[in-house]
Protein backbone atom coordinates (compact mmCIF):
# COMPACT_ATOMS: atom_id res chain seq x y z
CA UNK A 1 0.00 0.00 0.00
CA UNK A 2 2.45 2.14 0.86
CA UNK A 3 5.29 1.65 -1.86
CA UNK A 4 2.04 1.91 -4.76
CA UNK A 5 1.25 5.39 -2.85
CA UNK A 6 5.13 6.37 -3.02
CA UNK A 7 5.68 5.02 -6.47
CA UNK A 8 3.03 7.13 -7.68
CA UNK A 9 4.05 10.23 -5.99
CA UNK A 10 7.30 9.44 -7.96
CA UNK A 11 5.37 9.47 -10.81
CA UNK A 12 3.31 12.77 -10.40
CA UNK A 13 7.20 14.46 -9.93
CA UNK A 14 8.10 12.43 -13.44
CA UNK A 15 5.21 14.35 -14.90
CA UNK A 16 5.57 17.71 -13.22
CA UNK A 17 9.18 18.11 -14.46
CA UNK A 18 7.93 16.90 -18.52
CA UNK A 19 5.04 19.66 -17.93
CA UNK A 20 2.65 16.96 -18.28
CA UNK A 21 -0.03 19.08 -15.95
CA UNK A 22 -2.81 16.90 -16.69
CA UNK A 23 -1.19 13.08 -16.34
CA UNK A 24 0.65 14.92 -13.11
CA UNK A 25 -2.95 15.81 -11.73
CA UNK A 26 -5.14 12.89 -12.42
CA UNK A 27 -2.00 10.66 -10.56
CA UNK A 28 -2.14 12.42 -7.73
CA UNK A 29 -6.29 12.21 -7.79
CA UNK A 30 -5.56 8.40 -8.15
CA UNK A 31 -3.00 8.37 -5.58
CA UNK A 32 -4.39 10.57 -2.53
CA UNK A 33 -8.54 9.67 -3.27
CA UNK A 34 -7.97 5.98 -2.12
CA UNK A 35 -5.82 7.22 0.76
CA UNK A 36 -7.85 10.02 2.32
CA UNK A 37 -11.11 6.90 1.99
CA UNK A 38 -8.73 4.11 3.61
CA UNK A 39 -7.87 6.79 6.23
CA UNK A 40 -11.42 7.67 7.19
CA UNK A 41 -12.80 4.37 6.90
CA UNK A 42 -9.93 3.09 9.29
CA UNK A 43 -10.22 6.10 11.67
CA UNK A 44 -14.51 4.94 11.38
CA UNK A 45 -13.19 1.45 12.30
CA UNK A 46 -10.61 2.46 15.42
CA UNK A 47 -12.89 4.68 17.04
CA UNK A 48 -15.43 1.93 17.90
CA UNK A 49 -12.26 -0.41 19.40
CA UNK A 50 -9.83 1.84 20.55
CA UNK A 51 -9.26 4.16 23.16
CA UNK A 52 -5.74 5.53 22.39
CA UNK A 53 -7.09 7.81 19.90
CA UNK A 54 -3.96 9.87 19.72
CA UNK A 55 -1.52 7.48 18.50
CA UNK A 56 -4.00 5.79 16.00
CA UNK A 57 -4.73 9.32 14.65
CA UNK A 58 -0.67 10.01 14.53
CA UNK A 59 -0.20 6.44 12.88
CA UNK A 60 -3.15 7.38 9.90
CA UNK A 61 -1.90 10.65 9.61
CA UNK A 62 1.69 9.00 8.90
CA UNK A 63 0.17 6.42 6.17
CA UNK A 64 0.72 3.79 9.23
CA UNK A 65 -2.50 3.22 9.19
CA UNK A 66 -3.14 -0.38 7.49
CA UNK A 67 -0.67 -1.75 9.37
CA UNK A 68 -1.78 -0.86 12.67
């Protein structure tokens, strides 16, 4: 999850320094849609089961998310 997010960050840089402005912004729509839904759907999730809120809210702000 993490390397496909970082590969295609790598990507949208490839395109920005071509000037490919559309590729560059449909890549990062691609890229940052599916993790801003993981994110709240997992933050949904921990806030029935958990009661460290801080730390789960550090580790899905840090992409740490699936793992926790």
């Amino acid at each position: 999850f993490m390397s496909e997010t970082a590969a295609a960050l790598c990507l949208s840089a490839g395109y920005h320094d071509t000037g490919n402005r559309m590729w560059q912004a449909l890549t990062l729509l691609f890229a940052l849609f599916p993790c801003a839904l993981v994110q709240l759907s997992l933050v949904f999730i921990h806030r029935d089961v958990s009661r460290d809120r801080p730390l789960v809210l550090l580790l899905h702000l840090l992409q740490l998310g699936p793992l926790v």
